[in-house]
C-alpha atoms as a PDB file:
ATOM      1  CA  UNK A   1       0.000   0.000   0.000  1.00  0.00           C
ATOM      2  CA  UNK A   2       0.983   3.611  -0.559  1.00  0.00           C
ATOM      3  CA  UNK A   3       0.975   5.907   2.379  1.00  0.00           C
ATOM      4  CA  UNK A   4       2.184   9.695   3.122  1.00  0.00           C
ATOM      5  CA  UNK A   5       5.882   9.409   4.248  1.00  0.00           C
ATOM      6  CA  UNK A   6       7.480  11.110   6.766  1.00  0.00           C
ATOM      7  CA  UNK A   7      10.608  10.688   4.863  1.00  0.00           C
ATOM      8  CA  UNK A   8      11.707  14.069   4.462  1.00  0.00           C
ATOM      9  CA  UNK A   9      13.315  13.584   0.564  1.00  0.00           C
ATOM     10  CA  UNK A  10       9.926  11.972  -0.524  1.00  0.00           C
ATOM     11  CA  UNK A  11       6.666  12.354  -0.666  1.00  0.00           C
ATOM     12  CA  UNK A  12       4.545   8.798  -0.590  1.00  0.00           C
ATOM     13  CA  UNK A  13       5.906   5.223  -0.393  1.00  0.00           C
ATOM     14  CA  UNK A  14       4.848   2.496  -2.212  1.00  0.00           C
ATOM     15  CA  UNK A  15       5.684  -0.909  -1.165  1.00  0.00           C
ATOM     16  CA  UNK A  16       5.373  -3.566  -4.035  1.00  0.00           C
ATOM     17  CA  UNK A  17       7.816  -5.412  -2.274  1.00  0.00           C
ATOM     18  CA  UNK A  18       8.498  -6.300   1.922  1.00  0.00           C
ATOM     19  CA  UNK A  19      10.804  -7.763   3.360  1.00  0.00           C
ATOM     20  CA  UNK A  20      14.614  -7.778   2.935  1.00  0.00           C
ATOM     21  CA  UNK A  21      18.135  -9.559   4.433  1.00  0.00           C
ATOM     22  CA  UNK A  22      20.865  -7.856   6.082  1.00  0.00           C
ATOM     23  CA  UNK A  23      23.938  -7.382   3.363  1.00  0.00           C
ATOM     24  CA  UNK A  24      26.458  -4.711   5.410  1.00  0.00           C
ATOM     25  CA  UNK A  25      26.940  -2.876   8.317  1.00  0.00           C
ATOM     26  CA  UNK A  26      24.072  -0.233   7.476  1.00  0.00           C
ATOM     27  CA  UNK A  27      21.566  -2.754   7.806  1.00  0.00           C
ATOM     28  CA  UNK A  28      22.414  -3.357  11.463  1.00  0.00           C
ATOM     29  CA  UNK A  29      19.562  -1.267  12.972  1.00  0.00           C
ATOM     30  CA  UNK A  30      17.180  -1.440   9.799  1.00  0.00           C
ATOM     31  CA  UNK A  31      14.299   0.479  10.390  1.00  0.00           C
ATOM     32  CA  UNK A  32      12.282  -1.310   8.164  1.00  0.00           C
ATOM     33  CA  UNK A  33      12.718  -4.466  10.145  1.00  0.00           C
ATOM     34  CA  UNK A  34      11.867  -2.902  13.093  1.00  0.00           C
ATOM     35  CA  UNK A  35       8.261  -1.296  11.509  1.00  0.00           C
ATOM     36  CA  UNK A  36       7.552  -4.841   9.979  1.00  0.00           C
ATOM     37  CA  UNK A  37       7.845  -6.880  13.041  1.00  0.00           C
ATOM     38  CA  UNK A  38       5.504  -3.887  14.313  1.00  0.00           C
ATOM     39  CA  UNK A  39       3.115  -4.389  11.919  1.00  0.00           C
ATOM     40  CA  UNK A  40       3.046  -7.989  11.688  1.00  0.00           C
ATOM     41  CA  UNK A  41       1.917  -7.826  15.454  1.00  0.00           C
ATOM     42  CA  UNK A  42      -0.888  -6.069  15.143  1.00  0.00           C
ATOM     43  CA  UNK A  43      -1.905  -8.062  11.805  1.00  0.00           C
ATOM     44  CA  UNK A  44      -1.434  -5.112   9.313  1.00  0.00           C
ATOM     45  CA  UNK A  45      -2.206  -6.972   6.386  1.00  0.00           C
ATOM     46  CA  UNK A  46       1.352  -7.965   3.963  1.00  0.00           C
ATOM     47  CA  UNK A  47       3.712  -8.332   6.994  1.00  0.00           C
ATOM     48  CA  UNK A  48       1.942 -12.006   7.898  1.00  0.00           C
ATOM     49  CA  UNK A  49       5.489 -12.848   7.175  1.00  0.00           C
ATOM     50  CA  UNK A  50       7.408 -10.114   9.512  1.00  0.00           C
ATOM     51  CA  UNK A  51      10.101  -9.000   7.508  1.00  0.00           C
ATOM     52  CA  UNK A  52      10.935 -11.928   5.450  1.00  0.00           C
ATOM     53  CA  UNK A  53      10.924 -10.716   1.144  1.00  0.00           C
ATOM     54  CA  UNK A  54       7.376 -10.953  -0.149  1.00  0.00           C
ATOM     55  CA  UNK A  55       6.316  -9.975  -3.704  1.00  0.00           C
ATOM     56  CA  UNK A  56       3.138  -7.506  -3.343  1.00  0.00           C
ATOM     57  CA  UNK A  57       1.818  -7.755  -7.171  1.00  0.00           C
ATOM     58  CA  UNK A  58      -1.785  -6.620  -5.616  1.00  0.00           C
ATOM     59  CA  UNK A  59      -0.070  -2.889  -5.003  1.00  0.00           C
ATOM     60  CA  UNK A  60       1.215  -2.972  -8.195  1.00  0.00           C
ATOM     61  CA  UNK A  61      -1.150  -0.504  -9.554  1.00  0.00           C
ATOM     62  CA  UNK A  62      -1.700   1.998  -6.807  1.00  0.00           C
ATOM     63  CA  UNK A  63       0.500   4.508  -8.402  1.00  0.00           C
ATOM     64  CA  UNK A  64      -1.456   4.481 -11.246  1.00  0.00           C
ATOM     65  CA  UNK A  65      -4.739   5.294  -9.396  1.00  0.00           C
ATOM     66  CA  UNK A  66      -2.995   8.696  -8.236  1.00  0.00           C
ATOM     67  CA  UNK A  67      -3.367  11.384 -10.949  1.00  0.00           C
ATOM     68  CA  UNK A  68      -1.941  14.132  -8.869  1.00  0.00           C
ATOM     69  CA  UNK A  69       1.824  14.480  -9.344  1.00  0.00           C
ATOM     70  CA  UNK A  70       3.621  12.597  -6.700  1.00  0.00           C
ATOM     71  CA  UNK A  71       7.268  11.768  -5.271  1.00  0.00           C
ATOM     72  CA  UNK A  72       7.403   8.169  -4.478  1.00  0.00           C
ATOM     73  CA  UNK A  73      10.105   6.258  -2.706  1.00  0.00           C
ATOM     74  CA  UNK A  74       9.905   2.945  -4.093  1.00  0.00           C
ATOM     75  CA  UNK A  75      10.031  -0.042  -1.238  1.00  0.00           C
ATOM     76  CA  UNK A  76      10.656   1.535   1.703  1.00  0.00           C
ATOM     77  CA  UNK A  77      10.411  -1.589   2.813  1.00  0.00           C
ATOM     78  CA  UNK A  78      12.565  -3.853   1.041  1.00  0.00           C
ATOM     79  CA  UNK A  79      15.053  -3.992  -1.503  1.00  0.00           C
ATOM     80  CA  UNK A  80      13.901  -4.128  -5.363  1.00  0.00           C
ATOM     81  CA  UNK A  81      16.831  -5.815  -6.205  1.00  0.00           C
ATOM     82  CA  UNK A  82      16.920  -8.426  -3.541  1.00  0.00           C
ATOM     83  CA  UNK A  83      18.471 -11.404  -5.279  1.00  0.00           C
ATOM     84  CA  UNK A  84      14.981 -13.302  -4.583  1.00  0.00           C
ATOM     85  CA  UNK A  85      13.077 -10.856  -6.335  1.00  0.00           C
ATOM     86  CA  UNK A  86      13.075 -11.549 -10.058  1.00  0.00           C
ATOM     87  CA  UNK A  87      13.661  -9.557 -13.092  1.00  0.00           C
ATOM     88  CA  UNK A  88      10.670 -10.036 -14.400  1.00  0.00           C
ATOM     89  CA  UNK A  89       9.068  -8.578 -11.266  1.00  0.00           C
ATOM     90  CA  UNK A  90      10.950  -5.869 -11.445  1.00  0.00           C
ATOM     91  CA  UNK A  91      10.049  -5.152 -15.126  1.00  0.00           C
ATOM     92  CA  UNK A  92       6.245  -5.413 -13.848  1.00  0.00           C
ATOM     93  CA  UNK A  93       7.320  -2.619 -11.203  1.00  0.00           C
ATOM     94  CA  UNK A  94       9.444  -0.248 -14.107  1.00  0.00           C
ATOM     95  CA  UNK A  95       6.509  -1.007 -16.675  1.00  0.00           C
ATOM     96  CA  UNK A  96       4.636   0.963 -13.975  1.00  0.00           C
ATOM     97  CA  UNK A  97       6.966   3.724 -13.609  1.00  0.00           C
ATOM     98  CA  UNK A  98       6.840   4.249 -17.286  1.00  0.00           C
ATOM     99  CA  UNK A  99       2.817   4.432 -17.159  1.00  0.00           C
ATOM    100  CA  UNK A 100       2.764   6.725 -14.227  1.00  0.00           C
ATOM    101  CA  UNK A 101       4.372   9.535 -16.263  1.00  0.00           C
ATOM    102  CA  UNK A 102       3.050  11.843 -13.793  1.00  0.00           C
ATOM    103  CA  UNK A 103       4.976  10.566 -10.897  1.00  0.00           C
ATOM    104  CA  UNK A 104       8.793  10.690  -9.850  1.00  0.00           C
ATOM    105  CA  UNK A 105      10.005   7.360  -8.888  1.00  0.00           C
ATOM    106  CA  UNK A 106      13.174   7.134  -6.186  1.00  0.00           C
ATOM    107  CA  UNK A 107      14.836   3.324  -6.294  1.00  0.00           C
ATOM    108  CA  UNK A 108      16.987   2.736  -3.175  1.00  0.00           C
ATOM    109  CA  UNK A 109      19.577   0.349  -3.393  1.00  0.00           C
ATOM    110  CA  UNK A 110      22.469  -1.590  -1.088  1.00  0.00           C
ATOM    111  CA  UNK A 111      22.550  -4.213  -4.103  1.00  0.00           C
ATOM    112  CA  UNK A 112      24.154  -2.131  -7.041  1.00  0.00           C
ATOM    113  CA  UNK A 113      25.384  -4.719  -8.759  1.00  0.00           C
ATOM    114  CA  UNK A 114      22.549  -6.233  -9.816  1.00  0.00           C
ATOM    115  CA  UNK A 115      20.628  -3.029 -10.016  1.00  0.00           C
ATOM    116  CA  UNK A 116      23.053  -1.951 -13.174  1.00  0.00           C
ATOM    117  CA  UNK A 117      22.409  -5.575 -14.105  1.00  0.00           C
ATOM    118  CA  UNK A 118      19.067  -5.676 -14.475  1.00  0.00           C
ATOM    119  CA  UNK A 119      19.347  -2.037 -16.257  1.00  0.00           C
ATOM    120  CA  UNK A 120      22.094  -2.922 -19.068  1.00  0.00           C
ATOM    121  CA  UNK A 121      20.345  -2.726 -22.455  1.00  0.00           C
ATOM    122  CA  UNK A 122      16.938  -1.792 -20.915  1.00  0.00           C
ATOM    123  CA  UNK A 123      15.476   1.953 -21.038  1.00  0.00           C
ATOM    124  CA  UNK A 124      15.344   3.677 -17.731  1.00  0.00           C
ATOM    125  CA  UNK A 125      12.177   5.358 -17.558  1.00  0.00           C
ATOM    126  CA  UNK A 126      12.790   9.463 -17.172  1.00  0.00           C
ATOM    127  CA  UNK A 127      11.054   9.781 -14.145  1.00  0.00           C
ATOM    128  CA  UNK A 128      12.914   7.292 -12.171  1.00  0.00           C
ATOM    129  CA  UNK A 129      15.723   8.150 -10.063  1.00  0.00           C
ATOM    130  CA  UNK A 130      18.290   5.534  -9.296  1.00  0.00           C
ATOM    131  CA  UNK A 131      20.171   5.339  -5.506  1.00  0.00           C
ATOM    132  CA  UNK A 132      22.624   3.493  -3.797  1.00  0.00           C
ATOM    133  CA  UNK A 133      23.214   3.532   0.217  1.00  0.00           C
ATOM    134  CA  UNK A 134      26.561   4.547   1.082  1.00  0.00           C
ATOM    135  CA  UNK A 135      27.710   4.191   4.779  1.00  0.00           C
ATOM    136  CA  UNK A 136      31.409   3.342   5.085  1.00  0.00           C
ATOM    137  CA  UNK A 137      34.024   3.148   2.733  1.00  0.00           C
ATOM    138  CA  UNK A 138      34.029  -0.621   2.157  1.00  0.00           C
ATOM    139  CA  UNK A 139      30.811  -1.298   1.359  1.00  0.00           C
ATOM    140  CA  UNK A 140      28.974   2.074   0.095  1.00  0.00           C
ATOM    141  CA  UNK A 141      31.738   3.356  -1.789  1.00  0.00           C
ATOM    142  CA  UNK A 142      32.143   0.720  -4.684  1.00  0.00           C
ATOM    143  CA  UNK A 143      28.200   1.146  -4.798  1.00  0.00           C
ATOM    144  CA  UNK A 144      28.438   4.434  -6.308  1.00  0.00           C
ATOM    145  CA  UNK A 145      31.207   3.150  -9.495  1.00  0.00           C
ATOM    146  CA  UNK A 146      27.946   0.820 -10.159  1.00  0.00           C
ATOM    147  CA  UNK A 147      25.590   3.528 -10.222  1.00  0.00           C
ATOM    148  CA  UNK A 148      27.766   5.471 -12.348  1.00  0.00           C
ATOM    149  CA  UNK A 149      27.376   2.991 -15.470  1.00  0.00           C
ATOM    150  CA  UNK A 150      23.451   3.312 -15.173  1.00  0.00           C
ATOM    151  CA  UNK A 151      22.040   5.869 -17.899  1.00  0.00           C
ATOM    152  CA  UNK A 152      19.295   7.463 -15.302  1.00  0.00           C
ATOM    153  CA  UNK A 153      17.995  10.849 -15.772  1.00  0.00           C
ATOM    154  CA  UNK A 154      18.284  11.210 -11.494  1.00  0.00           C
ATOM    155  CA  UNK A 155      21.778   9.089  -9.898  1.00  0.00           C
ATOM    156  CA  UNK A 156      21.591   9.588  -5.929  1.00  0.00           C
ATOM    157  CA  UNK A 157      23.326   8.658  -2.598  1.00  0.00           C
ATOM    158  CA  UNK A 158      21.945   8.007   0.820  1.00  0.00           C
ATOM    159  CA  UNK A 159      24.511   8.606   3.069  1.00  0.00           C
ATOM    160  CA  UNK A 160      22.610   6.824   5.718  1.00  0.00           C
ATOM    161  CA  UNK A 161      23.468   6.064   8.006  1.00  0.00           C
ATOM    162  CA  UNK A 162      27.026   7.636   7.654  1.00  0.00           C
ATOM    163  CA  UNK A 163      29.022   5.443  10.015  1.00  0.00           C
ATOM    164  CA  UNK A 164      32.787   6.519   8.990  1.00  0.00           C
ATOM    165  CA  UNK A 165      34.419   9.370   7.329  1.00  0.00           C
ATOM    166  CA  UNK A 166      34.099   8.783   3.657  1.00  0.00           C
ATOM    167  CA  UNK A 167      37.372   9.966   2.561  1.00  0.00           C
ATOM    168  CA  UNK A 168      37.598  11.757  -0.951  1.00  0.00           C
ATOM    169  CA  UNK A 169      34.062  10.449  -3.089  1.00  0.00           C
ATOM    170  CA  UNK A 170      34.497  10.341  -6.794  1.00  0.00           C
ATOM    171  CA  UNK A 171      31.200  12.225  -7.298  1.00  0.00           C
ATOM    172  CA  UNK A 172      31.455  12.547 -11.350  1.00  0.00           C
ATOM    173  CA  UNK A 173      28.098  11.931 -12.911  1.00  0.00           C
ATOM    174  CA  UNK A 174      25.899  12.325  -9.597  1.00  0.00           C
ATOM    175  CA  UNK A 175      23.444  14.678  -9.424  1.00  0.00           C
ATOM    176  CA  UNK A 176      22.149  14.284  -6.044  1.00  0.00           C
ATOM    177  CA  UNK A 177      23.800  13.768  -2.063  1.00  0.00           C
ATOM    178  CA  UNK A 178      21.625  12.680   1.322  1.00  0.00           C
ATOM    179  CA  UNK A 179      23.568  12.902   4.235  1.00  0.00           C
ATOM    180  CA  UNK A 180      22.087  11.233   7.927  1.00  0.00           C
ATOM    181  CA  UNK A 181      22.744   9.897  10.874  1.00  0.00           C
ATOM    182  CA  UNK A 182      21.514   6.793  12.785  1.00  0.00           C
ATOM    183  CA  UNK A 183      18.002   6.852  14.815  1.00  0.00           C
ATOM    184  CA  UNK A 184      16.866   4.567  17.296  1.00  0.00           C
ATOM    185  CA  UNK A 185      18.482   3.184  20.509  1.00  0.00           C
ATOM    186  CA  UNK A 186      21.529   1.740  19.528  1.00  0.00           C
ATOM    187  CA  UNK A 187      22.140   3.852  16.800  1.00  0.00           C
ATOM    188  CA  UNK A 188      25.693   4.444  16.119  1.00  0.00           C
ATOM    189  CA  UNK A 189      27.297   8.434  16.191  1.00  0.00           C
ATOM    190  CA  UNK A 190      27.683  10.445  13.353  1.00  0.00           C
ATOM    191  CA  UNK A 191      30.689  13.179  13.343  1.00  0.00           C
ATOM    192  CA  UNK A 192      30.282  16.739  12.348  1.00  0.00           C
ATOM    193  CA  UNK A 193      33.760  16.451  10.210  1.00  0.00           C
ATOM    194  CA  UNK A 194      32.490  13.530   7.887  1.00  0.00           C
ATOM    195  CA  UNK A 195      29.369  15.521   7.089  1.00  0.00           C
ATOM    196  CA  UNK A 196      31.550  18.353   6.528  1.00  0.00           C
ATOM    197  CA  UNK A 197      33.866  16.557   4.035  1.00  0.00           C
ATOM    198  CA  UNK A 198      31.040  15.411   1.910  1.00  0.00           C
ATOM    199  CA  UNK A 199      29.375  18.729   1.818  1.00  0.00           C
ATOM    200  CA  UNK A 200      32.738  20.618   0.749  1.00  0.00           C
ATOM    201  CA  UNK A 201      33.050  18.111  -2.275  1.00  0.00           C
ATOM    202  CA  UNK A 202      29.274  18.520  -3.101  1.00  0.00           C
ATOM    203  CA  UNK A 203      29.946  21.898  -3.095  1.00  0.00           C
ATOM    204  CA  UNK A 204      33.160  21.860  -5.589  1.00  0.00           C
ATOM    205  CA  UNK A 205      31.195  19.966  -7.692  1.00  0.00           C
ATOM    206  CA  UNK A 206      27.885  21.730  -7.699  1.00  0.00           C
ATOM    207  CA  UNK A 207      25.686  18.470  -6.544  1.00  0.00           C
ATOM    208  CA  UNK A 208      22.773  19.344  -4.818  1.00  0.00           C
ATOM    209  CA  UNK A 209      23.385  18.732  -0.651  1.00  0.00           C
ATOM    210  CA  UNK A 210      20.657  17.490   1.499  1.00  0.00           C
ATOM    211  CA  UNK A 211      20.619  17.209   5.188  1.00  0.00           C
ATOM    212  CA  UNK A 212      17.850  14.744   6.213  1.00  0.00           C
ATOM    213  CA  UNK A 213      18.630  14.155  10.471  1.00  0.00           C
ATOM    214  CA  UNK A 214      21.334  14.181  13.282  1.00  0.00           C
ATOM    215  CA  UNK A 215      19.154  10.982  14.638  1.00  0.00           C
ATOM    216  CA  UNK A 216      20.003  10.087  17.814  1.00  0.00           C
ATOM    217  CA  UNK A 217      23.405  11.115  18.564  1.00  0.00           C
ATOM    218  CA  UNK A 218      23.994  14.976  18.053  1.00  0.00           C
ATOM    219  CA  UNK A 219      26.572  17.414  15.963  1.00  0.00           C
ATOM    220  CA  UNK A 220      27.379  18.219  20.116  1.00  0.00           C
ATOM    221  CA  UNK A 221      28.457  14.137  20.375  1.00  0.00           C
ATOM    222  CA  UNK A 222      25.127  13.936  23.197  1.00  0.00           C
ATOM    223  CA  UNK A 223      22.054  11.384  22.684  1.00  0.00           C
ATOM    224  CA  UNK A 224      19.036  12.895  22.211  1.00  0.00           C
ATOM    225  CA  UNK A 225      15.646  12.216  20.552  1.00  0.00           C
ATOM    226  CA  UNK A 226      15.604  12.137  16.801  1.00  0.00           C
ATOM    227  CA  UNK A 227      13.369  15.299  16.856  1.00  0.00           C
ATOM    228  CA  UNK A 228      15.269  17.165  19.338  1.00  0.00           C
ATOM    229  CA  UNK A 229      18.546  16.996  17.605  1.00  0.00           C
ATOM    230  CA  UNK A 230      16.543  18.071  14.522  1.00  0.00           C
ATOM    231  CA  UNK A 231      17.619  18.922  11.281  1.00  0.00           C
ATOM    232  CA  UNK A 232      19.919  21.973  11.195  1.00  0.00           C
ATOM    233  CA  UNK A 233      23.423  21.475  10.138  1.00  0.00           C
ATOM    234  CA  UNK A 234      26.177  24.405   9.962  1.00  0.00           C
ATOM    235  CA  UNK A 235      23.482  26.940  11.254  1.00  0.00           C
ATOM    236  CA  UNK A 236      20.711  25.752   8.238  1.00  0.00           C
ATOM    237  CA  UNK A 237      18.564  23.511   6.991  1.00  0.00           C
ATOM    238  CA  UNK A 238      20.041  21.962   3.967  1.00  0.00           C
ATOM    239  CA  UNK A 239      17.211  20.404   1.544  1.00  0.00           C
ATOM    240  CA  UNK A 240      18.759  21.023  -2.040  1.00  0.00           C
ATOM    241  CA  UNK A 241      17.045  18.310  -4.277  1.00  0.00           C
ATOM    242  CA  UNK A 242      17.856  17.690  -8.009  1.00  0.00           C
ATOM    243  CA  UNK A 243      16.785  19.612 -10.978  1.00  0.00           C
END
């Protein structure tokens, strides 16, 4: 089902997959897993299964029931390019995308590989935009040379949660940075200086910046609420999105 997001780089989710499996150290606290085994408890119906990978082909069509133009983050939830859900579901989820021209699609993914995969020789529709996670050096950052060889309008990074200093980011042929830090209660810190150091190199190279949460820990190194610590990062809100 598609529901309002309080994501603040999206507008709606939509969920034609749940369920996913832990592939790196970002997925340590996954929120997701955390909401499904929520859900499932109170018998929200899709999460019978808690969090393990379900196809959803009933909400296949909800985004095509929406005329008004809409930002959609596409499986929230899960992973489209689990390695147990098949290309040919995925084709039923782009063959959507490509209908809904009135809608901008975000694709979030930790498995790049087989995202530009599943995209070599195939059209990318214009109005979907292509992501990787990125949250240490050994894992995020050879996510982002995989991106780089897809031909989507929108390429993106979630820096989320950013667990290390990144180091210099080859950030050729991106057009669009997240930066957060971990929520929940055993969320891991996030330092002021490895925000800093991607938002000077988004800056050289004119990429859009956005600043989604402190989480937990604060830029002061104290744990506090999500909402307390807020949003505000060197004195503003930074929200840039692409063009």
């Amino acid at each position: 089902m598609s529901t309002q997001s309080r994501i603040e780089w999206t507008e709606q989710t939509w969920n034609p997959t749940v369920g996913c499996t832990k592939i790196s150290p970002g997925c340590k606290n996954c929120y997701a897993e955390t909401m499904a085994k929520r859900l499932q408890a109170i018998g929200v119906r899709g999460y019978e299964r808690g969090f393990r990978l379900t196809l959803m082909p009933g909400r296949l069509a909800e985004p095509l029931e929406r005329q008004k133009p809409t930002v959609y983050f596409v499986n929230s939830m899960s992973d489209l390019f689990h390695d147990k859900v098949p290309f040919e579901y995925v084709e039923r989820v782009f063959e959507v995308m490509t209908q809904a021209r009135q809608h901008t699609f975000q694709v979030l993914t930790k498995r790049a590989e087989r995202m530009a995969q599943y995209c070599r020789g195939r059209p990318i529709p214009p109005n979907a935009w292509l992501g990787v996670s990125v949250e240490n050096r050994k894992h995020g950052l050879p996510r982002i040379d995989a991106l780089r060889r897809i031909p989507a309008t929108v390429r993106f990074l979630s820096v989320e949660p950013l667990l290390e200093d990144l180091g210099d980011i080859d950030l050729s042929d991106i057009h669009w940075v997240i930066v957060g830090g971990e929520s929940g209660r055993r969320a891991r810190p996030m330092r002021v200086e490895w925000v800093d150091r991607i938002k000077r190199q988004c800056d050289q190279l004119h990429v859009p910046f956005f600043f989604k949460q402190w989480g937990t820990w604060s830029a002061d190194g104290r744990k506090r609420s999500k909402k307390a610590n807020g949003r505000i990062y060197a004195d503003a809100v930074w929200d840039a999105m692409p063009v």
